[in-house]
Protein backbone atom coordinates (compact mmCIF):
# COMPACT_ATOMS: atom_id res chain seq x y z
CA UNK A 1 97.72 -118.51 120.28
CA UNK A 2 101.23 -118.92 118.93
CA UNK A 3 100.94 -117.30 115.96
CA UNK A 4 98.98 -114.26 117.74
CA UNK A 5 102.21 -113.85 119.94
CA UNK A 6 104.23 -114.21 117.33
CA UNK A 7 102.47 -111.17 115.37
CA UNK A 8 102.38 -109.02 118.36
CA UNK A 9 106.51 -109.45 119.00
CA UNK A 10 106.64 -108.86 115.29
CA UNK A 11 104.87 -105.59 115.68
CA UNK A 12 106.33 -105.11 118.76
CA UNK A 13 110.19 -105.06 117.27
CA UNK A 14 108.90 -103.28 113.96
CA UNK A 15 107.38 -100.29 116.38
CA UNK A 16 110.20 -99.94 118.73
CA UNK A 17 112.38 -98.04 116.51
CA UNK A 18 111.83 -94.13 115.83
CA UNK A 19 112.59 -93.16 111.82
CA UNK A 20 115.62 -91.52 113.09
CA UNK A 21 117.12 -94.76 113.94
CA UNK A 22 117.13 -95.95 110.17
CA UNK A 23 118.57 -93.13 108.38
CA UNK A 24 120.02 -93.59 105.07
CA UNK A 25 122.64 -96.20 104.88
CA UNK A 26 126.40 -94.26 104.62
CA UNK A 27 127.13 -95.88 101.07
CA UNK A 28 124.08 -93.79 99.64
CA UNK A 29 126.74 -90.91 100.01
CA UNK A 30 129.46 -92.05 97.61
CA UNK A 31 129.69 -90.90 93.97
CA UNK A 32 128.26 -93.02 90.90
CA UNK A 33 127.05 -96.64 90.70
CA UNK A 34 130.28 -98.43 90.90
CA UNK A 35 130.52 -96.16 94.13
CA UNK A 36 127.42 -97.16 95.47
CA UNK A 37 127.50 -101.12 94.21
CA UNK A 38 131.32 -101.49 96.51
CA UNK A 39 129.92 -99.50 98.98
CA UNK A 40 126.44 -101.22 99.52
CA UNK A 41 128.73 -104.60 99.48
CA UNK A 42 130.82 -103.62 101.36
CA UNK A 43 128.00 -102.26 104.38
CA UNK A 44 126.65 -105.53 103.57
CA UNK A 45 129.55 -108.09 104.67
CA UNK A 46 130.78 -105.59 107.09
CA UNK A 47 127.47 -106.41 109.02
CA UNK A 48 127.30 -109.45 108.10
CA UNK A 49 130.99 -110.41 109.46
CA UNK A 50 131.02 -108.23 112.38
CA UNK A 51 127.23 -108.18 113.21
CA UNK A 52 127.33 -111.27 115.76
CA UNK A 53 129.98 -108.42 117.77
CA UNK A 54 127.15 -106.28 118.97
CA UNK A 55 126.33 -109.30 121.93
CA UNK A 56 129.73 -108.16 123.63
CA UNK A 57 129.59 -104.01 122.23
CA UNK A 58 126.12 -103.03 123.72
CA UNK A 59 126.45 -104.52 127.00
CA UNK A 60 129.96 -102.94 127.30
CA UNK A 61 128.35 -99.24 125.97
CA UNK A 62 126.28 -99.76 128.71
CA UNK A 63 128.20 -100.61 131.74
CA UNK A 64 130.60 -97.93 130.73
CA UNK A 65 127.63 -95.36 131.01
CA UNK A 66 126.08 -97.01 133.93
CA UNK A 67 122.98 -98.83 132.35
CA UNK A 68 121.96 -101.90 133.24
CA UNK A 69 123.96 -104.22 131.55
CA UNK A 70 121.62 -106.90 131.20
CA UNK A 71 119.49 -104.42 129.20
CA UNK A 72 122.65 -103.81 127.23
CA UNK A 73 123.10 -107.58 126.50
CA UNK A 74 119.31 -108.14 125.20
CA UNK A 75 119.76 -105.30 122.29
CA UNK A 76 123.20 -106.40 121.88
CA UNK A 77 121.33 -109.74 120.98
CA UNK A 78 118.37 -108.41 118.92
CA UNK A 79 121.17 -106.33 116.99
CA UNK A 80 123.46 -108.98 116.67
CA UNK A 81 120.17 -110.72 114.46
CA UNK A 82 119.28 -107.61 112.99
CA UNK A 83 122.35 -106.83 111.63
CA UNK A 84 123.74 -110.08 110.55
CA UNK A 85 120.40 -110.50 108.62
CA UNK A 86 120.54 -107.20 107.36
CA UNK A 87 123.95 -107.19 105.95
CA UNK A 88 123.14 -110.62 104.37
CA UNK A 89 120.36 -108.96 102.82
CA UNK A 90 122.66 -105.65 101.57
CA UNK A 91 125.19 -108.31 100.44
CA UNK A 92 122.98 -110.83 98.14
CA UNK A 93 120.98 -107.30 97.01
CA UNK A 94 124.32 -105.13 96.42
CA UNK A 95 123.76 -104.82 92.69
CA UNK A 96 120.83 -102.86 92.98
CA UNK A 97 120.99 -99.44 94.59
CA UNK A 98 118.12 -99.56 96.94
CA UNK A 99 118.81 -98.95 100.81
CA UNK A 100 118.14 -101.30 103.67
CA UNK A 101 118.69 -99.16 106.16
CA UNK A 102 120.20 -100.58 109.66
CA UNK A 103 119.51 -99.45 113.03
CA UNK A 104 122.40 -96.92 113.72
CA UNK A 105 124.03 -97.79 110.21
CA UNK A 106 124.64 -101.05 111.31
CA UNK A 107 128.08 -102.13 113.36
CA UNK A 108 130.65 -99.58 113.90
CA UNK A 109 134.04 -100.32 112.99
């Protein structure tokens, strides 16, 4: 039974964002390799710094449009993990071009 709920909020998280939520990364932009390899590191520890932010950002974004802010603070929490992990995973992979795309590029500073 664990491992069947487990799957399903798996599936669940995986599903719950459109493709227009991970477009390309911004570093895929820059000129050259050496462009992309700073770039891609640096996407990668800026999200990986700054990622644990997005608990106090999203429930902020939404109070100051008048969502519910408790809304706001349970994606600010599943983006604080997704980003953290995700610029972890930009960071240790920054040599090699490829694109792990983050949810709305990740945190915006």
């Amino acid at each position: 039974m664990k491992k069947l709920i487990t799957s399903l909020s798996i599936i669940l998280l995986l599903t719950s964002f459109s493709p227009a939520t991970f477009a390309a990364s911004p570093w895929t932009q820059k000129e050259g390799y050496d462009g992309k390899l700073v770039g891609k590191l640096m996407f990668g520890l800026r999200n990986l710094v700054f990622g644990w932010t997005e608990i106090f950002m999203a429930p902020a974004a939404a109070f100051d449009s008048g969502d519910n802010v408790m809304a706001g603070f349970g994606k600010g929490l599943l983006n604080m993990v997704i980003y953290t992990v995700g610029g972890a995973a930009n960071t240790v992979t920054f040599p090699i071009p490829f694109d792990i795309p983050l949810p709305n590029n990740g945190t915006q500073f």
